[in-house]
PDB file of N, CA and C in Angstrom:
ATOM      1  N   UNK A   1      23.898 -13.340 -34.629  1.00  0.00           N
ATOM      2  CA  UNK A   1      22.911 -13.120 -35.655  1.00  0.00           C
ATOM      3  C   UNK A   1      21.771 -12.305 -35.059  1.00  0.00           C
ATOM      4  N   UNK A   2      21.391 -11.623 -35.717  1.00  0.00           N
ATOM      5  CA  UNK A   2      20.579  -9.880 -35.873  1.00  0.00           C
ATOM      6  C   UNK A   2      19.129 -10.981 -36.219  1.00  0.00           C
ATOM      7  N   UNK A   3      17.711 -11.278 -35.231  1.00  0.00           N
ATOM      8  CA  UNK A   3      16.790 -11.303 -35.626  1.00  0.00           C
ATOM      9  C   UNK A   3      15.578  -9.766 -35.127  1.00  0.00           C
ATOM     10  N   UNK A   4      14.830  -9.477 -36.376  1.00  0.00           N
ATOM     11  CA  UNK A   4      13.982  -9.048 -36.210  1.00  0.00           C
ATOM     12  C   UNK A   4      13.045  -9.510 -36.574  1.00  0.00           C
ATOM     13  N   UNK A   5      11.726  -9.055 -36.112  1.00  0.00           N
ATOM     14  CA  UNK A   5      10.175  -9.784 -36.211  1.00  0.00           C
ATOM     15  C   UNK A   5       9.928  -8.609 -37.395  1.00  0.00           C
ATOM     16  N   UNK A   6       9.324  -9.074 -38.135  1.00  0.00           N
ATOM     17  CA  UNK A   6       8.979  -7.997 -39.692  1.00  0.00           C
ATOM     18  C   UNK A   6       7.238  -8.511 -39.350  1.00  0.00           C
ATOM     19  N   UNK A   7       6.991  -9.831 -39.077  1.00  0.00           N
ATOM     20  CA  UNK A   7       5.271  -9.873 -38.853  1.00  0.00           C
ATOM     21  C   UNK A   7       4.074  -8.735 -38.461  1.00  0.00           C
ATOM     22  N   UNK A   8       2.925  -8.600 -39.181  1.00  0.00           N
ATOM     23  CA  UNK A   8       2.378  -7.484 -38.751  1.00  0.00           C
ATOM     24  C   UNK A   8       1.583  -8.079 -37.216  1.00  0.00           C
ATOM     25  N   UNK A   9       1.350  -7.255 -36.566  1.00  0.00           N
ATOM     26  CA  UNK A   9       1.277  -7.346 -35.524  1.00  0.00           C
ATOM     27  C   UNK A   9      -0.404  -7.040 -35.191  1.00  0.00           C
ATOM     28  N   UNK A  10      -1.200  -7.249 -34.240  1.00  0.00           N
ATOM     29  CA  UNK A  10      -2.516  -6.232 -34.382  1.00  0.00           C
ATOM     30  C   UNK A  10      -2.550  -5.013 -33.986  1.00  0.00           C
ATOM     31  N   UNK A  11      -1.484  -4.625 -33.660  1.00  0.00           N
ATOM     32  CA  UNK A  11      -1.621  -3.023 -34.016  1.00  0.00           C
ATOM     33  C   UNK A  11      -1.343  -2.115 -35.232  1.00  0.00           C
ATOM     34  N   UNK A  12      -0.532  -2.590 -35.645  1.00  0.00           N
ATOM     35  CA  UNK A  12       0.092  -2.246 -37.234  1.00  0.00           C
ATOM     36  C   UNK A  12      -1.372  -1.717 -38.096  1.00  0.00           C
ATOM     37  N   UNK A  13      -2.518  -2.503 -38.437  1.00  0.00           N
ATOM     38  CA  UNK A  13      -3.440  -1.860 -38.981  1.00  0.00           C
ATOM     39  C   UNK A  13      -4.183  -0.364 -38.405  1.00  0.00           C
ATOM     40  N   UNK A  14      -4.205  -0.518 -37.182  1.00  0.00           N
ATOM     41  CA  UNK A  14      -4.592   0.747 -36.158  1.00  0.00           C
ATOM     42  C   UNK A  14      -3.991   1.761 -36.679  1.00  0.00           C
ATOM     43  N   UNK A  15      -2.839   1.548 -36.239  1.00  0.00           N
ATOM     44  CA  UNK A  15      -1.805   2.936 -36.223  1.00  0.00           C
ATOM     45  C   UNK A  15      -1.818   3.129 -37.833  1.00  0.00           C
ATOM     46  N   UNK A  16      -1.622   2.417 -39.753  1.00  0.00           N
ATOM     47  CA  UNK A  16      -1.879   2.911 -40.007  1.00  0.00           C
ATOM     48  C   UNK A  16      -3.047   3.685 -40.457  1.00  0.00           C
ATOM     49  N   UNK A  17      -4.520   3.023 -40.118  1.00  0.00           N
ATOM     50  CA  UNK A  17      -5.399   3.683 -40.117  1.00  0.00           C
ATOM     51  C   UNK A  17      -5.368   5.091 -39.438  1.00  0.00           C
ATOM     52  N   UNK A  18      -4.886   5.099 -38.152  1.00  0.00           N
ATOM     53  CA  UNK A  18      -5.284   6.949 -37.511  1.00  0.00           C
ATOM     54  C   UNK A  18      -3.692   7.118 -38.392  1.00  0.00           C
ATOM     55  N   UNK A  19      -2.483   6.882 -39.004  1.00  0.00           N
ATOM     56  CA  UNK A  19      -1.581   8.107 -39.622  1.00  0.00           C
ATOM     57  C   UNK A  19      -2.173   8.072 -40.822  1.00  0.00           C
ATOM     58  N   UNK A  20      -2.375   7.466 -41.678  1.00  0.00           N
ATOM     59  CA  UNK A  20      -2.637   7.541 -42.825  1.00  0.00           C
ATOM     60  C   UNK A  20      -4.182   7.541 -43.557  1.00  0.00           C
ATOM     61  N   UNK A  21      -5.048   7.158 -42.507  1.00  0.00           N
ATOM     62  CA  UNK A  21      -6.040   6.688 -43.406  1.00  0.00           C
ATOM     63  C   UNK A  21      -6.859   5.637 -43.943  1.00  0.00           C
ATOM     64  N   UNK A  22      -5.600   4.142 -44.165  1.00  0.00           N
ATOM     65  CA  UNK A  22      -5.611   3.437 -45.213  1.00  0.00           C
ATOM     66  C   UNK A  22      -6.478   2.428 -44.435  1.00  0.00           C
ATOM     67  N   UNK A  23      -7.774   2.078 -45.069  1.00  0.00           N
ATOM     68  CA  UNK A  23      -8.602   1.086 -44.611  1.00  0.00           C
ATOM     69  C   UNK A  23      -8.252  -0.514 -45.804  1.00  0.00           C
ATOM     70  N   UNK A  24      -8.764  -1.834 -45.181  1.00  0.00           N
ATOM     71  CA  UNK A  24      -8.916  -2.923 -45.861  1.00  0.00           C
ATOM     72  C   UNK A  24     -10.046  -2.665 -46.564  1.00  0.00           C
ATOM     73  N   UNK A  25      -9.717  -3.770 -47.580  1.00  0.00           N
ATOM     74  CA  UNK A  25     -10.840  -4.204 -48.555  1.00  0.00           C
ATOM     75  C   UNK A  25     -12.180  -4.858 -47.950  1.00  0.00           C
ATOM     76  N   UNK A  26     -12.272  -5.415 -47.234  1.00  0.00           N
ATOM     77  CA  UNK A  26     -13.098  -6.476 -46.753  1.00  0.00           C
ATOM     78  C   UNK A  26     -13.943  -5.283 -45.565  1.00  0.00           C
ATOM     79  N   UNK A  27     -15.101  -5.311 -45.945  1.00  0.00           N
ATOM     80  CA  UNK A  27     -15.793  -4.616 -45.311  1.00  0.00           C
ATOM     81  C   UNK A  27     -16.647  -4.795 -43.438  1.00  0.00           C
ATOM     82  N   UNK A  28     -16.081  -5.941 -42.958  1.00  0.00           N
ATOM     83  CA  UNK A  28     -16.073  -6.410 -41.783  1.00  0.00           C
ATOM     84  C   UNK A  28     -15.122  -6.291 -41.356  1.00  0.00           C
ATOM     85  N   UNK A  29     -13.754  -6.412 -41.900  1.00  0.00           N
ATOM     86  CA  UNK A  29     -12.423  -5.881 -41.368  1.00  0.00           C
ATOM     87  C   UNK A  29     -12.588  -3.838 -41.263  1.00  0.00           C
ATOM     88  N   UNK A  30     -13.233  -3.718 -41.676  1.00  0.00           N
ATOM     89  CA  UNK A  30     -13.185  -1.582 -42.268  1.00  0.00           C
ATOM     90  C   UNK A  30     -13.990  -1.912 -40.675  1.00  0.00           C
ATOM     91  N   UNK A  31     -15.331  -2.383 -40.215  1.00  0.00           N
ATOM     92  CA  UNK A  31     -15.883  -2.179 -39.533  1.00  0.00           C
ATOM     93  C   UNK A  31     -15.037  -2.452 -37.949  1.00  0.00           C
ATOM     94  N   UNK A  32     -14.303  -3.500 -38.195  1.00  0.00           N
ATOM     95  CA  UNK A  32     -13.808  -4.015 -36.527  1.00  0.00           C
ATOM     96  C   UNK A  32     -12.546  -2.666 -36.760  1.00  0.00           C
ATOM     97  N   UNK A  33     -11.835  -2.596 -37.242  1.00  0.00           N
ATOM     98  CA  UNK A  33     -10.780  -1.399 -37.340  1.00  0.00           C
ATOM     99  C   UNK A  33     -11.145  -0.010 -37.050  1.00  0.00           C
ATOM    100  N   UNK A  34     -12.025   0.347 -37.682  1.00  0.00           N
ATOM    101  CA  UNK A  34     -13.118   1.638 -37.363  1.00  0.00           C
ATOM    102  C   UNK A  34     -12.937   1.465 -35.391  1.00  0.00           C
ATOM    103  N   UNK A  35     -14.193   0.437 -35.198  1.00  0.00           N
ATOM    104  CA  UNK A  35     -13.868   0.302 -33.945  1.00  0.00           C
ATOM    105  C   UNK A  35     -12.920   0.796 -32.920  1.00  0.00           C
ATOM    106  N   UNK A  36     -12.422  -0.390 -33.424  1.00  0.00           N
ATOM    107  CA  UNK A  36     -10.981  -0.344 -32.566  1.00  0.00           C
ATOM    108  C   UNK A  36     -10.384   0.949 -32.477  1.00  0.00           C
ATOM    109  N   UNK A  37      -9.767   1.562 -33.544  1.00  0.00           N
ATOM    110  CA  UNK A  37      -9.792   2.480 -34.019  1.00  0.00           C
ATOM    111  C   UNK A  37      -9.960   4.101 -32.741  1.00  0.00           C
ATOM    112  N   UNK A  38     -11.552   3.819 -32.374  1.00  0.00           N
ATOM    113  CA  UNK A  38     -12.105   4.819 -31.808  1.00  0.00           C
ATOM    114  C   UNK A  38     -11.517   4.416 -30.037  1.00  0.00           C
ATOM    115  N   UNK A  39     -11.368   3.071 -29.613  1.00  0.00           N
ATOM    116  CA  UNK A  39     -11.156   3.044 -28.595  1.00  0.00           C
ATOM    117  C   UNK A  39      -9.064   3.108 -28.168  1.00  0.00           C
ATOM    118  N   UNK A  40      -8.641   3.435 -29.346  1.00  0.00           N
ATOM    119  CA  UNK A  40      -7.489   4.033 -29.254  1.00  0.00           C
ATOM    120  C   UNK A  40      -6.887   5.742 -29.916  1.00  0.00           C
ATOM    121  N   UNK A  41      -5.927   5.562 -29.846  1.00  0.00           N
ATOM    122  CA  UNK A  41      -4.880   6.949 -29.529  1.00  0.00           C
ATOM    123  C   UNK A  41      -3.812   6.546 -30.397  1.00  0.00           C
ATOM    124  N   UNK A  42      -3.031   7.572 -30.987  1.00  0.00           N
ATOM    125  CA  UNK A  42      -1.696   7.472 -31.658  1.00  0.00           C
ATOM    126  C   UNK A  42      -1.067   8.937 -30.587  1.00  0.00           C
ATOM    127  N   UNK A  43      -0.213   8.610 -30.169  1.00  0.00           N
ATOM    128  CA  UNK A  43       0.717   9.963 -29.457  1.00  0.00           C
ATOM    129  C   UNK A  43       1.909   9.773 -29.786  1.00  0.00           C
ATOM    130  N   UNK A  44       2.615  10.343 -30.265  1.00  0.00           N
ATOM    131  CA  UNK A  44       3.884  10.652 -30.957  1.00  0.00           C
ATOM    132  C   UNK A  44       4.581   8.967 -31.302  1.00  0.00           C
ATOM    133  N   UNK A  45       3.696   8.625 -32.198  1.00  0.00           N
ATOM    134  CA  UNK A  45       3.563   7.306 -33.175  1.00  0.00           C
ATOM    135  C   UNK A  45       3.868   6.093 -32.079  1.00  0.00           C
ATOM    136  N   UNK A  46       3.166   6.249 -31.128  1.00  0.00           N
ATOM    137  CA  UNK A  46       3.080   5.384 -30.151  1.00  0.00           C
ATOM    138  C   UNK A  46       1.668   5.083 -29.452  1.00  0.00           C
ATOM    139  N   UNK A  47       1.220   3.958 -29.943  1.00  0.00           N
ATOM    140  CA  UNK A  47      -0.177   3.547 -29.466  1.00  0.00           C
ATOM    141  C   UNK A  47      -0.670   3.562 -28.505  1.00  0.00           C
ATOM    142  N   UNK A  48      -1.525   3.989 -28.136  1.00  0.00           N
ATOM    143  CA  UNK A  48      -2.457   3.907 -26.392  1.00  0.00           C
ATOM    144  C   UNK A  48      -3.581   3.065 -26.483  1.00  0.00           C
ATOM    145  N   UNK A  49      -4.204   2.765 -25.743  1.00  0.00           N
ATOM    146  CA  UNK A  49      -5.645   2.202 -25.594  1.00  0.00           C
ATOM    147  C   UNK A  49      -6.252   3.245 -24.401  1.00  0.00           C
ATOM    148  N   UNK A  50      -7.391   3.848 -25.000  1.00  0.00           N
ATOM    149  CA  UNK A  50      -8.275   4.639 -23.821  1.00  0.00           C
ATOM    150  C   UNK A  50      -8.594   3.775 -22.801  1.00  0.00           C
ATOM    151  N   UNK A  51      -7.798   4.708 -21.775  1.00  0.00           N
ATOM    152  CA  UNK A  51      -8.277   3.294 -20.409  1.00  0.00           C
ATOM    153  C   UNK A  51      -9.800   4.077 -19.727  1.00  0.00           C
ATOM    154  N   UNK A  52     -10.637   3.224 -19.347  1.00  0.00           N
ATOM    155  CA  UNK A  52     -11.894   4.149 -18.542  1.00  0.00           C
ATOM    156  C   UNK A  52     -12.410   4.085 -17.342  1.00  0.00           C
ATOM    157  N   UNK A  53     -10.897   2.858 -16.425  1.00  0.00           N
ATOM    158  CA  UNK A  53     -10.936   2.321 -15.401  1.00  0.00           C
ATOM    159  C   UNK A  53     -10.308   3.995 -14.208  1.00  0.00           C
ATOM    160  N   UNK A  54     -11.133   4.021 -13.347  1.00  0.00           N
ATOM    161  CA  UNK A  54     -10.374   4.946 -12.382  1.00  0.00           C
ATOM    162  C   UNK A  54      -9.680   4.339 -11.651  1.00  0.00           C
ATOM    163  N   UNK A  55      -8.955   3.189 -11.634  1.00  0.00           N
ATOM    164  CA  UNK A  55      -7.907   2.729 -10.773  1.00  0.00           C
ATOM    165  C   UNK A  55      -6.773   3.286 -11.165  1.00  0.00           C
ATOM    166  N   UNK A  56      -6.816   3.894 -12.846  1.00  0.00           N
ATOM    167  CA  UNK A  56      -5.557   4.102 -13.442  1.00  0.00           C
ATOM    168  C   UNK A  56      -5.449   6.315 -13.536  1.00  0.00           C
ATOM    169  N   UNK A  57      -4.497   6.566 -12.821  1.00  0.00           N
ATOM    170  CA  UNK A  57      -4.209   8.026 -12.910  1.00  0.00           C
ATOM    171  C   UNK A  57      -4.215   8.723 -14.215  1.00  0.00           C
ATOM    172  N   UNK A  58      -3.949   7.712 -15.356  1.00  0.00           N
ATOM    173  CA  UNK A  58      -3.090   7.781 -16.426  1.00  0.00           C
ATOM    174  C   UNK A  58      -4.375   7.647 -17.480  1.00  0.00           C
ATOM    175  N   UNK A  59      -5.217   7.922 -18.384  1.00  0.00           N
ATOM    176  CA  UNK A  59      -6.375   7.499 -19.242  1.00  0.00           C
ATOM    177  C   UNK A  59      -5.950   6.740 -20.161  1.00  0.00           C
ATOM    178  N   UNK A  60      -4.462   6.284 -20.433  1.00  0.00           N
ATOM    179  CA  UNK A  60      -3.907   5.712 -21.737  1.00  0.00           C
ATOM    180  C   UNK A  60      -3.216   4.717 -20.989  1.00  0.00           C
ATOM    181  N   UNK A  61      -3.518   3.422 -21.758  1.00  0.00           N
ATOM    182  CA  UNK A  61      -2.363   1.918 -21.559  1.00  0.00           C
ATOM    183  C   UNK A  61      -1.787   2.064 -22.955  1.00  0.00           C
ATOM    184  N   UNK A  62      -0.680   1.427 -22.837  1.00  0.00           N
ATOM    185  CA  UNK A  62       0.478   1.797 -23.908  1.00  0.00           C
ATOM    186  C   UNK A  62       0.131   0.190 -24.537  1.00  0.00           C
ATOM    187  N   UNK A  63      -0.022   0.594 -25.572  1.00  0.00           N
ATOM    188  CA  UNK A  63      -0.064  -0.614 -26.744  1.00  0.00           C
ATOM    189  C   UNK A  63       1.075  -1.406 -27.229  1.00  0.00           C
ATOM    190  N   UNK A  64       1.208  -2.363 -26.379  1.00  0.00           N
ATOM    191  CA  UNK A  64       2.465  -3.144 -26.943  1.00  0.00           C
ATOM    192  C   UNK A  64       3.061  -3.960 -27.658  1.00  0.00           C
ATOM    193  N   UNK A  65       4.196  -4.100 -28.554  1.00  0.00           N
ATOM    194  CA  UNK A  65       4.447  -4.870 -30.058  1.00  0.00           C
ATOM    195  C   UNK A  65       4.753  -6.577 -29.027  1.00  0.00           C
ATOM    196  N   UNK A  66       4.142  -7.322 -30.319  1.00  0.00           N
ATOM    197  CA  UNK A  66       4.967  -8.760 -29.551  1.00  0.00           C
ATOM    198  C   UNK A  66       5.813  -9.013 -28.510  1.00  0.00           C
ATOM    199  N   UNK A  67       6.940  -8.373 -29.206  1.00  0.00           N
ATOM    200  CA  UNK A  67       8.499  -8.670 -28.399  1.00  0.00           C
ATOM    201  C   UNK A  67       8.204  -7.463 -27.129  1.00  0.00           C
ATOM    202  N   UNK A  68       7.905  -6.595 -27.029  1.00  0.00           N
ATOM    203  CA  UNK A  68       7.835  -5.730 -25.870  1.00  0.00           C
ATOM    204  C   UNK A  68       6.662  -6.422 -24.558  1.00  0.00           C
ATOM    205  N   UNK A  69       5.698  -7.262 -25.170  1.00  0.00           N
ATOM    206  CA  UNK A  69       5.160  -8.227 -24.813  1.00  0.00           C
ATOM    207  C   UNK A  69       5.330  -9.175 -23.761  1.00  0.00           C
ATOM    208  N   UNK A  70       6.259  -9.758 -24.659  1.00  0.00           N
ATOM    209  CA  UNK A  70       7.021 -11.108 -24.072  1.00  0.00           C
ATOM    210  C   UNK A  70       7.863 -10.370 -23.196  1.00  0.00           C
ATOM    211  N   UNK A  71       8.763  -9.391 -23.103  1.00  0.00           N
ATOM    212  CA  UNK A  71       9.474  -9.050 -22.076  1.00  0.00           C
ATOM    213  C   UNK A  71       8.685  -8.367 -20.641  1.00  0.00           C
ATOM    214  N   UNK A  72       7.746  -7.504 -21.265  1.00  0.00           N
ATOM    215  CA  UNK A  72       6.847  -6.975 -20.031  1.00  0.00           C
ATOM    216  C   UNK A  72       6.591  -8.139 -19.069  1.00  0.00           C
ATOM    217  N   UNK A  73       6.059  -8.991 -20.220  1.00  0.00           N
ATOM    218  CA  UNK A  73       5.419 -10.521 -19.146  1.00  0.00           C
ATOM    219  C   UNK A  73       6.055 -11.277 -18.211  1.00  0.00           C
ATOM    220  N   UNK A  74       7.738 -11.543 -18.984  1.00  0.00           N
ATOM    221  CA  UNK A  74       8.559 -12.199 -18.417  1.00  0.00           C
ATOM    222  C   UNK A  74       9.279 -11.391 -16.815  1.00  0.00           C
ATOM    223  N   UNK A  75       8.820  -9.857 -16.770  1.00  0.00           N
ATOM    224  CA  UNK A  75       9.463  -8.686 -16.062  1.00  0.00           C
ATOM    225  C   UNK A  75       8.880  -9.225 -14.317  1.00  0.00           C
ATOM    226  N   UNK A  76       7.539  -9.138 -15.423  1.00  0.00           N
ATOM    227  CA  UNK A  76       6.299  -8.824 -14.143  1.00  0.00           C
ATOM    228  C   UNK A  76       6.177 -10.511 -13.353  1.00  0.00           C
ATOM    229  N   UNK A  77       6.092 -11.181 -14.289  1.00  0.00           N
ATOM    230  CA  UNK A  77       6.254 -12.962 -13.870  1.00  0.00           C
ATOM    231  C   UNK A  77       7.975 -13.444 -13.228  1.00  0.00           C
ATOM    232  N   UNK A  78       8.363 -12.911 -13.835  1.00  0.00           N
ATOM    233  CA  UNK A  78       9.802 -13.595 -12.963  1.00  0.00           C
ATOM    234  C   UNK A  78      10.987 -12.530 -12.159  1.00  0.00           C
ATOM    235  N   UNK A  79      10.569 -11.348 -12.381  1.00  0.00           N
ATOM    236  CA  UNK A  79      11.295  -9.959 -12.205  1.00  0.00           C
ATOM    237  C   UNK A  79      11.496 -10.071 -10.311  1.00  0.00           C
ATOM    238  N   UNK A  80      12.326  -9.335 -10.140  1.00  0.00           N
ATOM    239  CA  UNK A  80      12.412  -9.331  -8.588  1.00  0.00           C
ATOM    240  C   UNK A  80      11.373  -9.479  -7.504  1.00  0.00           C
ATOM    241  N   UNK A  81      10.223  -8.426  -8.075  1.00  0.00           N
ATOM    242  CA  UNK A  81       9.403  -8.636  -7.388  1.00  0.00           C
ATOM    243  C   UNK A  81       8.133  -9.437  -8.043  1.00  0.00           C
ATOM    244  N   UNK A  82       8.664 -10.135  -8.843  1.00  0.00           N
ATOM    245  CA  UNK A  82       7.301 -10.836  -8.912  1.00  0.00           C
ATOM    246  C   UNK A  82       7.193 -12.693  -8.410  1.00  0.00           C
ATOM    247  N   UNK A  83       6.120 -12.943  -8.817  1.00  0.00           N
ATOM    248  CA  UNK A  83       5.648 -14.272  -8.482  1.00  0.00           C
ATOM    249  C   UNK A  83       4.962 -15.390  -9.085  1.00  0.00           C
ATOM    250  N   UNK A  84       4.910 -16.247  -9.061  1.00  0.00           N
ATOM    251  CA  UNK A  84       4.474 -17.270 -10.229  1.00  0.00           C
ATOM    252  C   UNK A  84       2.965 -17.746 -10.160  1.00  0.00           C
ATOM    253  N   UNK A  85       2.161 -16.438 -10.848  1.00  0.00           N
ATOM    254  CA  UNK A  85       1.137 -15.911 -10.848  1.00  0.00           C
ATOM    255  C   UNK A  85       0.051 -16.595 -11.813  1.00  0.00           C
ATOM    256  N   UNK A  86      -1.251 -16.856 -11.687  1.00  0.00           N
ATOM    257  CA  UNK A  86      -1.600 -17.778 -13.411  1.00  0.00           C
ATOM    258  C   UNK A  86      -1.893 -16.416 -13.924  1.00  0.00           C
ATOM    259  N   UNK A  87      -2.856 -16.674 -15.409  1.00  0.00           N
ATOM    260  CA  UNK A  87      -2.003 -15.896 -16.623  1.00  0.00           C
ATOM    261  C   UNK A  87      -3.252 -14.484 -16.395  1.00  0.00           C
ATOM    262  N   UNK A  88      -4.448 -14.717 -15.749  1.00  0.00           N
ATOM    263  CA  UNK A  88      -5.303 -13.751 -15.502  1.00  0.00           C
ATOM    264  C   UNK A  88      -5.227 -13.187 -15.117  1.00  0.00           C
ATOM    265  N   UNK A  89      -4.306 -13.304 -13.545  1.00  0.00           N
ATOM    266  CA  UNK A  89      -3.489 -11.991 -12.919  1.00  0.00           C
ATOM    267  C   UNK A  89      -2.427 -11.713 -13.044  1.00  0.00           C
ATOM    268  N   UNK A  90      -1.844 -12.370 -13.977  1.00  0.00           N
ATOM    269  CA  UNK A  90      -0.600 -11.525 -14.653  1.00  0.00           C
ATOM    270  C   UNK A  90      -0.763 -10.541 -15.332  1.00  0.00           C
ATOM    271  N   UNK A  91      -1.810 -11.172 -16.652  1.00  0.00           N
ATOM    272  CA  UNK A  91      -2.794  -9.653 -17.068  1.00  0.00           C
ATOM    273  C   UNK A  91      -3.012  -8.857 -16.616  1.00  0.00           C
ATOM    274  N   UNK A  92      -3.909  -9.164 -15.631  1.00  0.00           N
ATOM    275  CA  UNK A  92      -4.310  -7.892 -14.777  1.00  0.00           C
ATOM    276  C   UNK A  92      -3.130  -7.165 -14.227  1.00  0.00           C
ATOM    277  N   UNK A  93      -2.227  -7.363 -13.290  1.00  0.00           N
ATOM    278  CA  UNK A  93      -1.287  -6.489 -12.870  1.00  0.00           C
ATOM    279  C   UNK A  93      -0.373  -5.443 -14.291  1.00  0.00           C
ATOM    280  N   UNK A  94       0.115  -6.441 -15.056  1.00  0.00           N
ATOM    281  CA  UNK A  94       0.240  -5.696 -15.954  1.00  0.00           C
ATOM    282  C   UNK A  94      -0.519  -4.461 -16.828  1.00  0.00           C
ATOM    283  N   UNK A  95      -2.029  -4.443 -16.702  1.00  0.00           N
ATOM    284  CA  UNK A  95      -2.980  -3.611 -17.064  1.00  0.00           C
ATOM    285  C   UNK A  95      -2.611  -2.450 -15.809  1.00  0.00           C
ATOM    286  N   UNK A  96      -2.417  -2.665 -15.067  1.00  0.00           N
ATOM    287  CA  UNK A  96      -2.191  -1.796 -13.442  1.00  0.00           C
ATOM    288  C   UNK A  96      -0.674  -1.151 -13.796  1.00  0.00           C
ATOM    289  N   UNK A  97       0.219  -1.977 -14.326  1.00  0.00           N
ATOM    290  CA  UNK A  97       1.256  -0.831 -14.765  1.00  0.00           C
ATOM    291  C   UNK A  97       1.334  -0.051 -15.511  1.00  0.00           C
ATOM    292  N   UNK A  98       0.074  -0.242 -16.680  1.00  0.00           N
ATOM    293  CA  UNK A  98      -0.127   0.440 -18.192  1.00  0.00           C
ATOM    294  C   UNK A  98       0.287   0.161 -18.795  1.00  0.00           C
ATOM    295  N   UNK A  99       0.228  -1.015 -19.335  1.00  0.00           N
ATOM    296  CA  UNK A  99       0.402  -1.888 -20.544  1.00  0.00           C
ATOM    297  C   UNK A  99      -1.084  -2.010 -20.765  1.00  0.00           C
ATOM    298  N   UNK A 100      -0.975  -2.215 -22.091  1.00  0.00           N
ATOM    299  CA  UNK A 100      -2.603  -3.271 -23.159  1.00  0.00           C
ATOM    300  C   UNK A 100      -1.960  -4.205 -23.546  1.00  0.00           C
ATOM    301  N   UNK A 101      -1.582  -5.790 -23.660  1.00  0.00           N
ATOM    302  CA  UNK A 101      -1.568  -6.608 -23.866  1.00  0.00           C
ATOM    303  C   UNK A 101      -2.393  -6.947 -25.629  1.00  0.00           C
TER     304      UNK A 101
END
């Protein structure tokens, strides 16, 4: 059995705000989206977050859906080279590969 996640995600409003335009009703939601908004990127319908850290070569962390999520995490936490890390520097390293969480 075939599951997919159909849930919107918090990027889903982003991305369609910079393709389309389309803002919420609720005028504190228009404002945090706006935001957000400015501190990201759409590149060939694939989300970035402006990174402004010079540790990173790269100015863009790649914005990731749930499920790409959970696997990055599980990569970096149990993957060959990793280690059973608590969840702040798991973050962090993962921010160091270019992921946004």
């Amino acid at each position: 059995m075939l599951y997919l996640d159909t849930s919107l995600g918090w990027r889903d409003p982003i991305i369609t705000y910079l393709k389309d335009g389309v803002i919420p009703d609720d005028k504190i939601k228009v404002q945090k989206l706006q935001h957000m908004a400015t501190l990201c990127v759409l590149l060939r319908d694939i989300l970035y977050k402006k990174s402004y850290s010079k540790l990173h070569s790269d100015p863009y962390l790649r914005c990731l859906r749930p499920d790409e999520t959970k696997k990055v995490m599980q990569e970096i936490h149990y993957g060959n080279c990793g280690n059973h890390m608590g969840s702040r520097s798991l973050t962090h390293k993962s921010i160091n590969q270019g992921y946004y969480l």
